[in-house]
N, C-alpha and C. Protein backbone atom coordinates (compact mmCIF):
# COMPACT_ATOMS: atom_id res chain seq x y z
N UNK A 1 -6.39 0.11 5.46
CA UNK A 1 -7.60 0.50 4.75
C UNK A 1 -8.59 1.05 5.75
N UNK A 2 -9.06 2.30 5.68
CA UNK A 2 -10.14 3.13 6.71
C UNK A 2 -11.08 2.14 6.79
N UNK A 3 -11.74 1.87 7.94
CA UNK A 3 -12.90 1.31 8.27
C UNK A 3 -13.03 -0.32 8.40
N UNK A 4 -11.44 -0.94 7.86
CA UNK A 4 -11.69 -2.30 8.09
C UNK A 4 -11.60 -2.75 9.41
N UNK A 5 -11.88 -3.71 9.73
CA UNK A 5 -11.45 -4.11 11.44
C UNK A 5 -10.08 -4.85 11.13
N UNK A 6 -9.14 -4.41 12.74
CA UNK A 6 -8.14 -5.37 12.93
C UNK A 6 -7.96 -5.43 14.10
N UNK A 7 -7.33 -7.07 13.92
CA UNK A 7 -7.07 -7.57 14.97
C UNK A 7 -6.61 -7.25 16.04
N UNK A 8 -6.37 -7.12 17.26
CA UNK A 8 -5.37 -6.33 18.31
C UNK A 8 -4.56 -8.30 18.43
N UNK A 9 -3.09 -8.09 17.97
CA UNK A 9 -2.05 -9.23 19.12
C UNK A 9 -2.64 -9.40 20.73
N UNK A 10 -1.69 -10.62 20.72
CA UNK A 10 -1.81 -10.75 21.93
C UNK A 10 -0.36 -10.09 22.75
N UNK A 11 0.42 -10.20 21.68
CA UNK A 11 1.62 -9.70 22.03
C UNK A 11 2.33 -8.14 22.20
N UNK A 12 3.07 -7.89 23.05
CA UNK A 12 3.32 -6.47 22.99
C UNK A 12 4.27 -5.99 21.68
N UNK A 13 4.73 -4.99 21.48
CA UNK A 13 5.61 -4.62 20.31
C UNK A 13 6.77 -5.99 20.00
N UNK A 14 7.23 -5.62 21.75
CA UNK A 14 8.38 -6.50 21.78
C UNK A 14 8.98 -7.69 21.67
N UNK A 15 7.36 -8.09 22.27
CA UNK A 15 6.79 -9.77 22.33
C UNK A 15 6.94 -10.29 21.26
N UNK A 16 5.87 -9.06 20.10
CA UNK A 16 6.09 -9.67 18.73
C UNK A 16 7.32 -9.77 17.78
N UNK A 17 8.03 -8.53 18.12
CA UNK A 17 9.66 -9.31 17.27
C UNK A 17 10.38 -10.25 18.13
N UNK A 18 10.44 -10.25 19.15
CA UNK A 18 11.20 -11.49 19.51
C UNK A 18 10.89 -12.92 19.03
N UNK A 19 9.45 -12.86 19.26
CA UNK A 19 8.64 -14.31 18.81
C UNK A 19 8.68 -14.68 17.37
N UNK A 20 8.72 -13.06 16.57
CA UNK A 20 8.68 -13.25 15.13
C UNK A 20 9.84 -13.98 14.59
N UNK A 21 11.07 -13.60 15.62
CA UNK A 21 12.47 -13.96 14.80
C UNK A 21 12.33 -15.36 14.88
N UNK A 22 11.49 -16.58 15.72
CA UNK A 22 11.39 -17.79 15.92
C UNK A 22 10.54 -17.94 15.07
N UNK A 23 9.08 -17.66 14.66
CA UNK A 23 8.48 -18.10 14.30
C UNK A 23 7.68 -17.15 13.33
N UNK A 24 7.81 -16.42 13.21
CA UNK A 24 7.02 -15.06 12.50
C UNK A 24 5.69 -15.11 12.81
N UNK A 25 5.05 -14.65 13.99
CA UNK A 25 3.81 -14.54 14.19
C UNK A 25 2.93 -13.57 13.42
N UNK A 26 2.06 -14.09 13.21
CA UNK A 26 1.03 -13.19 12.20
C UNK A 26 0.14 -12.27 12.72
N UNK A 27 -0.23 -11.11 12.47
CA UNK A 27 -0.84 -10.44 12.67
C UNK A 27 -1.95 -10.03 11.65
N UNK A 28 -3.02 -10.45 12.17
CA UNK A 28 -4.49 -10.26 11.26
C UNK A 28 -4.50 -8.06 10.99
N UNK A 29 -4.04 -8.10 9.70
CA UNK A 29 -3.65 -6.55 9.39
C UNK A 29 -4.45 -6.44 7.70
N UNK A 30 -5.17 -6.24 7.46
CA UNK A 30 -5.70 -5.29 6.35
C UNK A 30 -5.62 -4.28 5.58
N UNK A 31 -4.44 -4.30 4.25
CA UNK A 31 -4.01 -3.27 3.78
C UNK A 31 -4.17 -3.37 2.20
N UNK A 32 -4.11 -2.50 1.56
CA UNK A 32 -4.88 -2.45 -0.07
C UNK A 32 -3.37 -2.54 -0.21
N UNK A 33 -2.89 -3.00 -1.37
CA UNK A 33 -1.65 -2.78 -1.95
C UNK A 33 -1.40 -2.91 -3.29
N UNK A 34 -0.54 -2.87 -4.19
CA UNK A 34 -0.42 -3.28 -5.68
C UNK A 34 0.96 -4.72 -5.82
N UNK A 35 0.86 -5.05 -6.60
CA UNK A 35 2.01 -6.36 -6.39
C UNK A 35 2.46 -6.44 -8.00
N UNK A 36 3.73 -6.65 -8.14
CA UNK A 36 4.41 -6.74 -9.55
C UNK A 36 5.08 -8.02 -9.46
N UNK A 37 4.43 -8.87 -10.75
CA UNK A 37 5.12 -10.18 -10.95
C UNK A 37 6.15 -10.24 -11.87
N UNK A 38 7.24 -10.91 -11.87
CA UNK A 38 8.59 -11.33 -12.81
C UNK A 38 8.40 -10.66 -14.60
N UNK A 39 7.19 -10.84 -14.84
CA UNK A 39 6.59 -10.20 -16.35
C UNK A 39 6.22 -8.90 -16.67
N UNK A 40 6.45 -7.91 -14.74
CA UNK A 40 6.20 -6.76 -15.32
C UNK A 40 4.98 -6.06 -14.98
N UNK A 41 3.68 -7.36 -15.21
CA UNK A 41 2.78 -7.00 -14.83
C UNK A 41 2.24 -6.54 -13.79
N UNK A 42 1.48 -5.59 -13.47
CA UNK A 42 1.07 -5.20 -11.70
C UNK A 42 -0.70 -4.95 -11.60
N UNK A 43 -0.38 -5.81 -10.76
CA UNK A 43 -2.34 -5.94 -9.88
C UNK A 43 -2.78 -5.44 -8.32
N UNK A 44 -3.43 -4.97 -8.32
CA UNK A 44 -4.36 -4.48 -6.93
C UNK A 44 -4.47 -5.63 -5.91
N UNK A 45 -4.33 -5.61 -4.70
CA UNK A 45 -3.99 -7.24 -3.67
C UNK A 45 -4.47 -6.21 -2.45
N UNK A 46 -4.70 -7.44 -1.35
CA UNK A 46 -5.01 -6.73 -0.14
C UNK A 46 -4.86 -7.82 0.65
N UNK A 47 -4.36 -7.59 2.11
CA UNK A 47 -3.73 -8.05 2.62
C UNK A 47 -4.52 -8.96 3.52
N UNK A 48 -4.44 -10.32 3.81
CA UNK A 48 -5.15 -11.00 4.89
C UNK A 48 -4.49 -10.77 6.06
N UNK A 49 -3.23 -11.77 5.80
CA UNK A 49 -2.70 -10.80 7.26
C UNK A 49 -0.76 -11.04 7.05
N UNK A 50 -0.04 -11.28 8.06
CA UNK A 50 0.78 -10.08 7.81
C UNK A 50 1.88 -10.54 8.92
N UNK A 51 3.18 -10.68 8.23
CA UNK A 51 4.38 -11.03 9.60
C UNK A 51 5.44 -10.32 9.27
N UNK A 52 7.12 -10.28 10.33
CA UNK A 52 7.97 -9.69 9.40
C UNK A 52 8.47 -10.78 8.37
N UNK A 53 7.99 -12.08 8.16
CA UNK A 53 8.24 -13.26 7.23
C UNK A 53 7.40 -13.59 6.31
N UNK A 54 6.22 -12.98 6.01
CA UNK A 54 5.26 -13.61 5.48
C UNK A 54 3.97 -12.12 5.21
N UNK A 55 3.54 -12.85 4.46
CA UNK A 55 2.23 -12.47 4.23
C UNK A 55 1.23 -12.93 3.01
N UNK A 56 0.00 -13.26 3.57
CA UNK A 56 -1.06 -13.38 2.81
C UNK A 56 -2.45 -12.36 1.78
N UNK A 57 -1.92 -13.13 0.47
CA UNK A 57 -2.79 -12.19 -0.10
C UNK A 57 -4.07 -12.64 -1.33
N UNK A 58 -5.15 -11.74 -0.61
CA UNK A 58 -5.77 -11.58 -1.60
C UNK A 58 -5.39 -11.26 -3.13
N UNK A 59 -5.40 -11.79 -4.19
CA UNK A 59 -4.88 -11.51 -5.65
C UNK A 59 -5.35 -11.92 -6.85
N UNK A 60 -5.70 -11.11 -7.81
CA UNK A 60 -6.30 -11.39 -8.79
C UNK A 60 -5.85 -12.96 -9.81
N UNK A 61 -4.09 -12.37 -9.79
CA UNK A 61 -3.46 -13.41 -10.33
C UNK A 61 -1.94 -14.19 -9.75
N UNK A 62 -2.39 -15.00 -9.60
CA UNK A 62 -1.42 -16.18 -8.56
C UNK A 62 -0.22 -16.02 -8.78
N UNK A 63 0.35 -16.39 -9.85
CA UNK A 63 1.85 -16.16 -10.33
C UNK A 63 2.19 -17.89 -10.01
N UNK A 64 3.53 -17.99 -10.13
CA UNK A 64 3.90 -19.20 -10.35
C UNK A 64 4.86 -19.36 -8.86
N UNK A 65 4.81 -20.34 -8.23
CA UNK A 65 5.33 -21.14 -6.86
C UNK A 65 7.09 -21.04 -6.86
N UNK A 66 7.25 -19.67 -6.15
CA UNK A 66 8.98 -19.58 -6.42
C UNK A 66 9.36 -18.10 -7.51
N UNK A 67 8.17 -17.83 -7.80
CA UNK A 67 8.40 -16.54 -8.64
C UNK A 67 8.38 -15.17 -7.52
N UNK A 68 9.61 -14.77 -8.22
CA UNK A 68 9.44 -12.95 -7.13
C UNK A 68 8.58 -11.93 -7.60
N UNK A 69 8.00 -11.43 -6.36
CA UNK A 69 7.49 -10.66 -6.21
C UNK A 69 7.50 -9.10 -5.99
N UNK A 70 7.19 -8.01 -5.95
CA UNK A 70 7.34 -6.81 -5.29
C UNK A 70 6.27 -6.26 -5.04
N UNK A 71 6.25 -5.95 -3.96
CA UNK A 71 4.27 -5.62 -3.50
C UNK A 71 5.04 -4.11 -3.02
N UNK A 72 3.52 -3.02 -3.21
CA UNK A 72 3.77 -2.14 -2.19
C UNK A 72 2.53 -2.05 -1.68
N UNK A 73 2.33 -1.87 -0.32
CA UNK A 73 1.28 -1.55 0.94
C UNK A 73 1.08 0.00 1.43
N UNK A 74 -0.26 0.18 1.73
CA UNK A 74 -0.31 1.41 2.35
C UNK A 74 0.51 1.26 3.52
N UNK A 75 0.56 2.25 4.30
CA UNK A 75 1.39 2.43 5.57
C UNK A 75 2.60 1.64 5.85
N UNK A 76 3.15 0.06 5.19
CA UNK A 76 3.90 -0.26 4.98
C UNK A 76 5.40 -0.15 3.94
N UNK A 77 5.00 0.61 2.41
CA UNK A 77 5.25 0.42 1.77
C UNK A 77 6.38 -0.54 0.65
N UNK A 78 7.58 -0.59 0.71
CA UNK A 78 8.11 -2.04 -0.39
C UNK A 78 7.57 -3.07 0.61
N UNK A 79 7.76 -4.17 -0.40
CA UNK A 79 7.72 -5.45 0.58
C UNK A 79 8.09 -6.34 -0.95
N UNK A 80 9.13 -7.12 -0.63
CA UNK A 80 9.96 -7.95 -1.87
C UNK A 80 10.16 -9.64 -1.36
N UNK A 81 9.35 -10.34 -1.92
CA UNK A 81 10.01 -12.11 -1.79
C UNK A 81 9.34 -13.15 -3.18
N UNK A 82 9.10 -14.16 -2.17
CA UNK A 82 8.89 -15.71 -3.52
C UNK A 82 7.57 -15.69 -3.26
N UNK A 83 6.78 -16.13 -4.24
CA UNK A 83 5.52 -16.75 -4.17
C UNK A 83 5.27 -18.24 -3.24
N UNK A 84 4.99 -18.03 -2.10
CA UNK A 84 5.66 -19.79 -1.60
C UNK A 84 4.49 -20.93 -1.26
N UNK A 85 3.22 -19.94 -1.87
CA UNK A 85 2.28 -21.42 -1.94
C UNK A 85 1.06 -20.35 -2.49
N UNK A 86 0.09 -21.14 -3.13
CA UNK A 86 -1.36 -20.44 -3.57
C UNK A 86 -2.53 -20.93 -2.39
N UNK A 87 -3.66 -20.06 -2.81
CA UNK A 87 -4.67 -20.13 -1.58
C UNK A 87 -5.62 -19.69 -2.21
N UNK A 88 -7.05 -20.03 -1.97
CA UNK A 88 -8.16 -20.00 -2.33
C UNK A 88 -8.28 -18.75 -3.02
N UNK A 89 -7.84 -17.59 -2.45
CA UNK A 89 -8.25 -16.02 -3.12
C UNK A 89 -7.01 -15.73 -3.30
N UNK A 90 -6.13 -16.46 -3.57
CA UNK A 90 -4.70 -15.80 -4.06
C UNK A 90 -2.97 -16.35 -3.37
N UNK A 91 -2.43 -15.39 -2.86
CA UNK A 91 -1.42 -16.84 -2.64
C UNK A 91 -0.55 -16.17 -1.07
N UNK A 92 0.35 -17.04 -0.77
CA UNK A 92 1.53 -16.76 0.50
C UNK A 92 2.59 -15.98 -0.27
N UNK A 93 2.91 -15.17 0.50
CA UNK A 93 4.83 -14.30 -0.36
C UNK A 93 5.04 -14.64 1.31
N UNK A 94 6.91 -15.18 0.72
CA UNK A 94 7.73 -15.49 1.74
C UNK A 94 8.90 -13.95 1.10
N UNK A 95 8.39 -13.36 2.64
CA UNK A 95 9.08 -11.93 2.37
C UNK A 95 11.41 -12.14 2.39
N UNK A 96 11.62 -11.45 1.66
CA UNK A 96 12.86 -11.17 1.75
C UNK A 96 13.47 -9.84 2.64
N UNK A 97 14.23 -10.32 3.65
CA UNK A 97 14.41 -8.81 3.76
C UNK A 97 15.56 -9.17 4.57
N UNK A 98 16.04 -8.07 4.85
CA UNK A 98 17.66 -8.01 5.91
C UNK A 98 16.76 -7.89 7.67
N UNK A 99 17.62 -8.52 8.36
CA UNK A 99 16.92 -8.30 9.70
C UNK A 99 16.85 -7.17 10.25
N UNK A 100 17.04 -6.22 9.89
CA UNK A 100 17.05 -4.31 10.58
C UNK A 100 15.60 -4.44 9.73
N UNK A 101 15.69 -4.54 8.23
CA UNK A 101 14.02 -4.03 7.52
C UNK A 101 13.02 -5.33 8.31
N UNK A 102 13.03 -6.64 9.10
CA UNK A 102 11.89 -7.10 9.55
C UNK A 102 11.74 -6.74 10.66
N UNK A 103 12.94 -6.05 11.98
CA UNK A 103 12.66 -5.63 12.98
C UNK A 103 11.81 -4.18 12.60
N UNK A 104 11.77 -3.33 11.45
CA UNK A 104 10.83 -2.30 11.11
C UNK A 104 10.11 -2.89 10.81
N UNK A 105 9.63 -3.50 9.83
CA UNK A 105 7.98 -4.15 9.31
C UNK A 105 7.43 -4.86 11.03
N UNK A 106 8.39 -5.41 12.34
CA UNK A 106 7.59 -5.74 13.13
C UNK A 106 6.92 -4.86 13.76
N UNK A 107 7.83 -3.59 13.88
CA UNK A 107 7.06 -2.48 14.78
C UNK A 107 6.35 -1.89 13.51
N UNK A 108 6.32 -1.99 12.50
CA UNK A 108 4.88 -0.96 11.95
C UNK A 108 3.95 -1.65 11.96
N UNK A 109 3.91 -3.05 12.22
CA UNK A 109 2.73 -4.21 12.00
C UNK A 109 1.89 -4.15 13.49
N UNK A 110 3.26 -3.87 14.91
CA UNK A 110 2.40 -3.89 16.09
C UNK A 110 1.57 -2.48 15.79
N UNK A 111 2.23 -1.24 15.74
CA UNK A 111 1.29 -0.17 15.44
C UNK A 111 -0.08 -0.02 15.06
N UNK A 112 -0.11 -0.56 13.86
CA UNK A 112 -1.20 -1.09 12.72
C UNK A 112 -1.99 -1.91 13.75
N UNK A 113 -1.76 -2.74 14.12
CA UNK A 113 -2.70 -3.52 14.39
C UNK A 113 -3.54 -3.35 16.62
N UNK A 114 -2.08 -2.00 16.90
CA UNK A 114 -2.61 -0.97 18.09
C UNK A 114 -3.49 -0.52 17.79
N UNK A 115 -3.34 0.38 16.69
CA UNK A 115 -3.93 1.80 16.61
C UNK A 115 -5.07 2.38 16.58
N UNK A 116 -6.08 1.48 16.57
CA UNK A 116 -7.69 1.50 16.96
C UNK A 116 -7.63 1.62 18.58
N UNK A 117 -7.01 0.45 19.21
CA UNK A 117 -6.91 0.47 20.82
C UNK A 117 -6.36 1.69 21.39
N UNK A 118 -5.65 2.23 21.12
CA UNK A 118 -4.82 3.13 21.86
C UNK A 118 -5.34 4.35 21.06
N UNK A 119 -6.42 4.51 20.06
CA UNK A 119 -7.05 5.63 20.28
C UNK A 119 -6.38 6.66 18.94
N UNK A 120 -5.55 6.19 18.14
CA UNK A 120 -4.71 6.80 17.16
C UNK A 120 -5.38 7.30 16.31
N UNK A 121 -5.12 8.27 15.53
CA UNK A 121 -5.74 8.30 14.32
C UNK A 121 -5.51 7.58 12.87
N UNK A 122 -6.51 7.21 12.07
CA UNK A 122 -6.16 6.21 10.81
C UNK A 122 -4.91 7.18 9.82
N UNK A 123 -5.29 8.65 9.37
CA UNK A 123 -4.42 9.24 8.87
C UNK A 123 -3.57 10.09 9.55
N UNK A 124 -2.59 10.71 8.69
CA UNK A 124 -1.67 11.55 9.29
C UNK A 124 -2.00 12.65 8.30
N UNK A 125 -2.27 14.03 8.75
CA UNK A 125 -2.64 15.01 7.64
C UNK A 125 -0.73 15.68 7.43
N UNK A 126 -0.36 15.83 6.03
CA UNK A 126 0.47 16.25 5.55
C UNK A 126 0.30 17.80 4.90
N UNK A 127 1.46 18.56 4.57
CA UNK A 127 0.79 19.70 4.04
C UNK A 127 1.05 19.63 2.55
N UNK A 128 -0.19 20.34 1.89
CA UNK A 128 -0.21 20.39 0.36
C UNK A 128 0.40 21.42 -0.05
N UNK A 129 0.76 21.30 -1.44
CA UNK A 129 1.55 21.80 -2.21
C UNK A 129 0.40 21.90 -3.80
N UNK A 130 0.54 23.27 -4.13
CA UNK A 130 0.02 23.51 -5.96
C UNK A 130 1.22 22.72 -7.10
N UNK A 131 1.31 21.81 -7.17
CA UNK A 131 2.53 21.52 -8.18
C UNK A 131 2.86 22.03 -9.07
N UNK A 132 3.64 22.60 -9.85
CA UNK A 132 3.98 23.46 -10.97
C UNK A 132 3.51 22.61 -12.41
N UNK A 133 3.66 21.25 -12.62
CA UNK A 133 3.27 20.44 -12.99
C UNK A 133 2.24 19.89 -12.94
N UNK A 134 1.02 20.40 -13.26
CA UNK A 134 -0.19 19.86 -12.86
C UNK A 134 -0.71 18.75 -13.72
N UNK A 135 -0.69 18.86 -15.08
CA UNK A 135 -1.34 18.27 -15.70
C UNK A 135 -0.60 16.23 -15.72
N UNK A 136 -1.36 15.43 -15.52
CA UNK A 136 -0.65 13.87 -15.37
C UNK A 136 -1.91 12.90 -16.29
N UNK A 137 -1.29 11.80 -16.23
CA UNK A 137 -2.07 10.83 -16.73
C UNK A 137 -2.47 9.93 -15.52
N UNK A 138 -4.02 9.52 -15.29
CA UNK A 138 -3.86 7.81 -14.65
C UNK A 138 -4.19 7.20 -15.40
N UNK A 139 -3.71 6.20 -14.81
CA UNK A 139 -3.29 4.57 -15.57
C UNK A 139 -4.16 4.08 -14.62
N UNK A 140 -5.28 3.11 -14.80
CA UNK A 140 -6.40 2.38 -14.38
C UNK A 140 -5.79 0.81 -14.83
N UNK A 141 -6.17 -0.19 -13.77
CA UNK A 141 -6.03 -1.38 -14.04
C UNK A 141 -6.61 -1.96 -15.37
N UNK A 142 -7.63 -1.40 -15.71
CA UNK A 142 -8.35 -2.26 -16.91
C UNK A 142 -7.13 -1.36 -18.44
N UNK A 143 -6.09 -0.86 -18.11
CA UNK A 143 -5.33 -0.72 -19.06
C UNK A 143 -6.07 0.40 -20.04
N UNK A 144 -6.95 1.24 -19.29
CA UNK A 144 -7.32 3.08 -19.46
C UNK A 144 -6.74 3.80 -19.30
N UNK A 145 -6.13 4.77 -20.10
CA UNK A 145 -5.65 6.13 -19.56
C UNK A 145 -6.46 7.05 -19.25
N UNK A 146 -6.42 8.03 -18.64
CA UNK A 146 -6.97 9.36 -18.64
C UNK A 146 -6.45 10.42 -17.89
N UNK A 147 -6.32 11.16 -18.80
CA UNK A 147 -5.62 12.55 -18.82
C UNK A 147 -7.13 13.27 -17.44
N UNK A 148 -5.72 14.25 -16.84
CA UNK A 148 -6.30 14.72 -15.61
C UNK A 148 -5.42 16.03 -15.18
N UNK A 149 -5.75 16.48 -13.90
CA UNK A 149 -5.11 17.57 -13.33
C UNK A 149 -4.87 17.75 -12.16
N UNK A 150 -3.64 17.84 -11.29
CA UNK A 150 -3.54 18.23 -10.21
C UNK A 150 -3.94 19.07 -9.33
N UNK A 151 -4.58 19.19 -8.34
CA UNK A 151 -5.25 20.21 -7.74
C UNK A 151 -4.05 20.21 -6.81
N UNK A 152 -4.13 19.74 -5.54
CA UNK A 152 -2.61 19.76 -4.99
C UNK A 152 -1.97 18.26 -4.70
N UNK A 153 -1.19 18.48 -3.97
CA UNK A 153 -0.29 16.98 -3.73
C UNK A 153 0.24 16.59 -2.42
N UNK A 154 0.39 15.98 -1.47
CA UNK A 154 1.24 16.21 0.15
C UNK A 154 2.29 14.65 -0.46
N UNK A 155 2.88 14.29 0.59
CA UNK A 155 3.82 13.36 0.65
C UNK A 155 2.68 12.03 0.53
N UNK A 156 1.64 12.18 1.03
CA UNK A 156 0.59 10.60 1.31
C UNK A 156 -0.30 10.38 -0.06
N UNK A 157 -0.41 11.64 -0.58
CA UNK A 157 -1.93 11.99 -1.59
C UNK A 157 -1.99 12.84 -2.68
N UNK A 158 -3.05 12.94 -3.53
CA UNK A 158 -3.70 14.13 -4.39
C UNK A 158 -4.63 14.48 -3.95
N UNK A 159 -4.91 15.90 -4.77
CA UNK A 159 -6.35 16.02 -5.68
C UNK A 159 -6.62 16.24 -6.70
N UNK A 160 -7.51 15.58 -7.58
CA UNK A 160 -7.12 15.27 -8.80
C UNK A 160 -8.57 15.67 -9.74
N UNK A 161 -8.30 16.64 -10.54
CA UNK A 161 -9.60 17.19 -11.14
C UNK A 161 -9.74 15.84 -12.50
N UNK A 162 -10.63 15.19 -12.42
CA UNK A 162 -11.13 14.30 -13.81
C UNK A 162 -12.31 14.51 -14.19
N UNK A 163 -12.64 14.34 -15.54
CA UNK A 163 -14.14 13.90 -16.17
C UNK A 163 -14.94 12.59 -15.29
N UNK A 164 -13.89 11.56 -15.37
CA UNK A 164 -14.41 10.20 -15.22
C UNK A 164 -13.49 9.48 -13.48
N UNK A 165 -14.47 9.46 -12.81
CA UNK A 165 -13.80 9.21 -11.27
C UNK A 165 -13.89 7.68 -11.50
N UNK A 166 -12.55 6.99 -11.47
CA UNK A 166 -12.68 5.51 -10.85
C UNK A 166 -13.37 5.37 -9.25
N UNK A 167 -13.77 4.13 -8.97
CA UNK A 167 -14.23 3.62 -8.05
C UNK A 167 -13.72 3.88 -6.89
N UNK A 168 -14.02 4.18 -5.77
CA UNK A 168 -13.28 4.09 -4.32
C UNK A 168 -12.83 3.23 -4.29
N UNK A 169 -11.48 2.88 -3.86
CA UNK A 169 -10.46 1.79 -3.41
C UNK A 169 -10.25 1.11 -4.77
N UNK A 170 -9.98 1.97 -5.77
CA UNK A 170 -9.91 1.13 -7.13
C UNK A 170 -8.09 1.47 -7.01
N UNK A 171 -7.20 0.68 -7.19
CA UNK A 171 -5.63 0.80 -7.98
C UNK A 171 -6.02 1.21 -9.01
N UNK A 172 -4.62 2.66 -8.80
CA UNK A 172 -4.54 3.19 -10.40
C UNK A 172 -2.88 3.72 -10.00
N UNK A 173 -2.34 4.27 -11.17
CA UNK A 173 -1.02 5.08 -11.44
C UNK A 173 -1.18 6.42 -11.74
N UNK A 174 -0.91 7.28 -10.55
CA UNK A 174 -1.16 8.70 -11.10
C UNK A 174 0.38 9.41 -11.81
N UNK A 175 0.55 8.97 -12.86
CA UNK A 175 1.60 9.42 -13.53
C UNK A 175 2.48 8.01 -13.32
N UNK A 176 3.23 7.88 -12.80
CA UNK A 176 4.15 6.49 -12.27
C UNK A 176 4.38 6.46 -11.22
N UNK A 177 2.96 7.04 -9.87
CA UNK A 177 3.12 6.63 -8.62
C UNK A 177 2.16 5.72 -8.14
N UNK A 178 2.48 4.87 -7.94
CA UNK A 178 0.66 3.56 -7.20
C UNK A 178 -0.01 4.23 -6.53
N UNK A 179 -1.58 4.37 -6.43
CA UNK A 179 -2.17 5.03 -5.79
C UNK A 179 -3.43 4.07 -5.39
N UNK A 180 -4.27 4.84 -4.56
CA UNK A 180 -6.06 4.12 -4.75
C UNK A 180 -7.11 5.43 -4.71
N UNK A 181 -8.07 5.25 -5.34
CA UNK A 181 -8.93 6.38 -5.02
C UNK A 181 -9.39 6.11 -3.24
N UNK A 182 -9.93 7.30 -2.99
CA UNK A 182 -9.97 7.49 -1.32
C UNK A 182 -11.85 7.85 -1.26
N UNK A 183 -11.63 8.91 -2.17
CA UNK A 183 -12.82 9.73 -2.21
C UNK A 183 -13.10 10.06 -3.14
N UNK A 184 -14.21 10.45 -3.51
CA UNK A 184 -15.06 11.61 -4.37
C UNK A 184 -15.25 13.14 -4.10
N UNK A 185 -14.83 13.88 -5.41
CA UNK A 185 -15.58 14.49 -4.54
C UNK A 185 -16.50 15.77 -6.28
N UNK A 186 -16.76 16.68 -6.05
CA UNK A 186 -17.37 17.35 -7.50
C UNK A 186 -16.10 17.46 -8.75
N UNK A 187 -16.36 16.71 -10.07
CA UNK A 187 -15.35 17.16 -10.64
C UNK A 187 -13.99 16.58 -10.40
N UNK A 188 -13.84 15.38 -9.04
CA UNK A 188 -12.30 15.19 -9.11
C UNK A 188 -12.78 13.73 -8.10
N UNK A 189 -11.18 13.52 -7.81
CA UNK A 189 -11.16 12.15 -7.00
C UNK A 189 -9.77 13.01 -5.80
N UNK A 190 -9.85 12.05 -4.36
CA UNK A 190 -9.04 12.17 -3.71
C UNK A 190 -8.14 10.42 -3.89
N UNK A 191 -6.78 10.62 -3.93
CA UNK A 191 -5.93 9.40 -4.05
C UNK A 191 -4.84 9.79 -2.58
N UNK A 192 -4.59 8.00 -2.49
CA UNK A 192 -3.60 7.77 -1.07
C UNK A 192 -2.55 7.38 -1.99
N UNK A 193 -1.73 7.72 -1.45
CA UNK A 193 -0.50 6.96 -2.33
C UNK A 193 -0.47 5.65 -1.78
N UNK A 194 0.42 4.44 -2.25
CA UNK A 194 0.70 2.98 -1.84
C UNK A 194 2.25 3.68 -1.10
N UNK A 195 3.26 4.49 -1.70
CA UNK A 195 4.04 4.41 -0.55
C UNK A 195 4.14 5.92 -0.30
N UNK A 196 4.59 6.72 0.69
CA UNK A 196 4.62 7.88 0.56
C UNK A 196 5.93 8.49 0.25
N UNK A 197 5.86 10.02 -0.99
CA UNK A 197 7.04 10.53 -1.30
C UNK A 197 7.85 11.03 -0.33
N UNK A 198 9.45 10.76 -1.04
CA UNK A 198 10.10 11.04 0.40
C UNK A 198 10.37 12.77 0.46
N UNK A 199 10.29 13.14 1.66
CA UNK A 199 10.28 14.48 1.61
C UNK A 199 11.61 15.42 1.10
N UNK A 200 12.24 14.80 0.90
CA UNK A 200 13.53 14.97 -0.19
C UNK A 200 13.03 15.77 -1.47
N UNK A 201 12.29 15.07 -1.77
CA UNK A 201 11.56 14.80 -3.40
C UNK A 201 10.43 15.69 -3.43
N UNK A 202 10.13 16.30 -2.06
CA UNK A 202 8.26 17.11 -2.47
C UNK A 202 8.90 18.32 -2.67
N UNK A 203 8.29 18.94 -3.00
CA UNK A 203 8.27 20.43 -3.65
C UNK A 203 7.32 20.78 -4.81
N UNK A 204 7.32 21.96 -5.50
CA UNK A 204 6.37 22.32 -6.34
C UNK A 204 6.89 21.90 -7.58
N UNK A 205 7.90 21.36 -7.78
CA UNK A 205 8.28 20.97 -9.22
C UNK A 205 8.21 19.25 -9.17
N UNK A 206 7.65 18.41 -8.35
CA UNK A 206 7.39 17.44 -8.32
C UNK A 206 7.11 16.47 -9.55
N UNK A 207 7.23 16.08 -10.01
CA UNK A 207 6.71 14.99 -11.21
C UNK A 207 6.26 13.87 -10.55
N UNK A 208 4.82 13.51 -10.22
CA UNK A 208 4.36 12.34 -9.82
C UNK A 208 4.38 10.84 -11.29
């Protein structure tokens, strides 16, 4: 999420998966995400912090102790396990994954939590595309539709001509992709995607 603070490890990349495979060390990491419980339902979450075993989240609604999960994260994107305890603003997910996908979630977590120090930039600019398909629906958490229009699209984002701009950092579905608003701007909203399209899939006939 632009502008939050994070933590820098104490550990180097390497430090941290080795240590993780013992113990999953956490890394204080800050990321907006959406999360889908066993019923289907999906809510807006953000991340306290963050291992290749674990992670803590902010969440509207708890879910039940042992129920699966599927979250997706900015810059991370899937992330699949159990609900394995609740917490004041929401609960623990004990992540599932094969050990090749936590040795990746360790190095995108050291990154993430570099990338202020070493001077990186927060985004990566992608190139846009006019979609042939412009016209989409979002889907807003409070269970709103509204019809809208594509201005263009990259692998990370939109731009999206609306009447009615949701909130900055609000979860929404631009057609059936997770998104958040980013920006404002006259007449439209800018959206990040939660995971980015794979470049397989971009082109001008895109269906978001």
């Amino acid at each position: 999420m632009s502008g939050s603070p994070l933590t820098l490890p104490k550990e180097s990349a390497l430090t941290l998966r080795r240590t993780d495979r013992r113990q999953h060390a956490r890394v204080k990491v800050v990321l907006l995400g959406r999360y889908m419980l066993q019923n289907h339902q999906e809510y807006p979450c953000q991340s306290v912090d963050f291992s290749p075993g674990g992670v803590a989240l902010i969440a509207p609604v708890r879910g039940q102790i042992g129920e699966r999960v599927v979250c997706y994260f900015e810059h991370i994107g899937r992330v699949e396990g159990v609900i394995a305890r609740h917490t004041e603003r929401g609960f623990a997910l004990s992540i599932q994954a094969t050990a090749r996908k936590r040795d990746k979630l360790a190095s995108q977590l050291t990154w993430l939590a570099n990338r202020h120090e070493l001077g990186l930039p927060e985004d990566r600019r992608h190139e846009r595309i006019a979609p042939v398909h412009k016209e989409v629906v979002l889907k807003l958490d409070e269970g709103i539709d509204l019809p809208a229009t594509l201005i263009d699209v990259s692998i990370s984002g939109a731009g999206i001509a609306t009447d009615k701009r949701p909130g900055i950092g609000a979860g929404l579905l631009v057609g059936s992709t997770p998104a958040r608003v980013v920006r404002h701007f006259q007449n439209g909203i800018a959206v990040e995607f939660l995971l980015q399209i794979s470049p397989d899939k971009f082109d001008e006939n895109i269906v978001l």
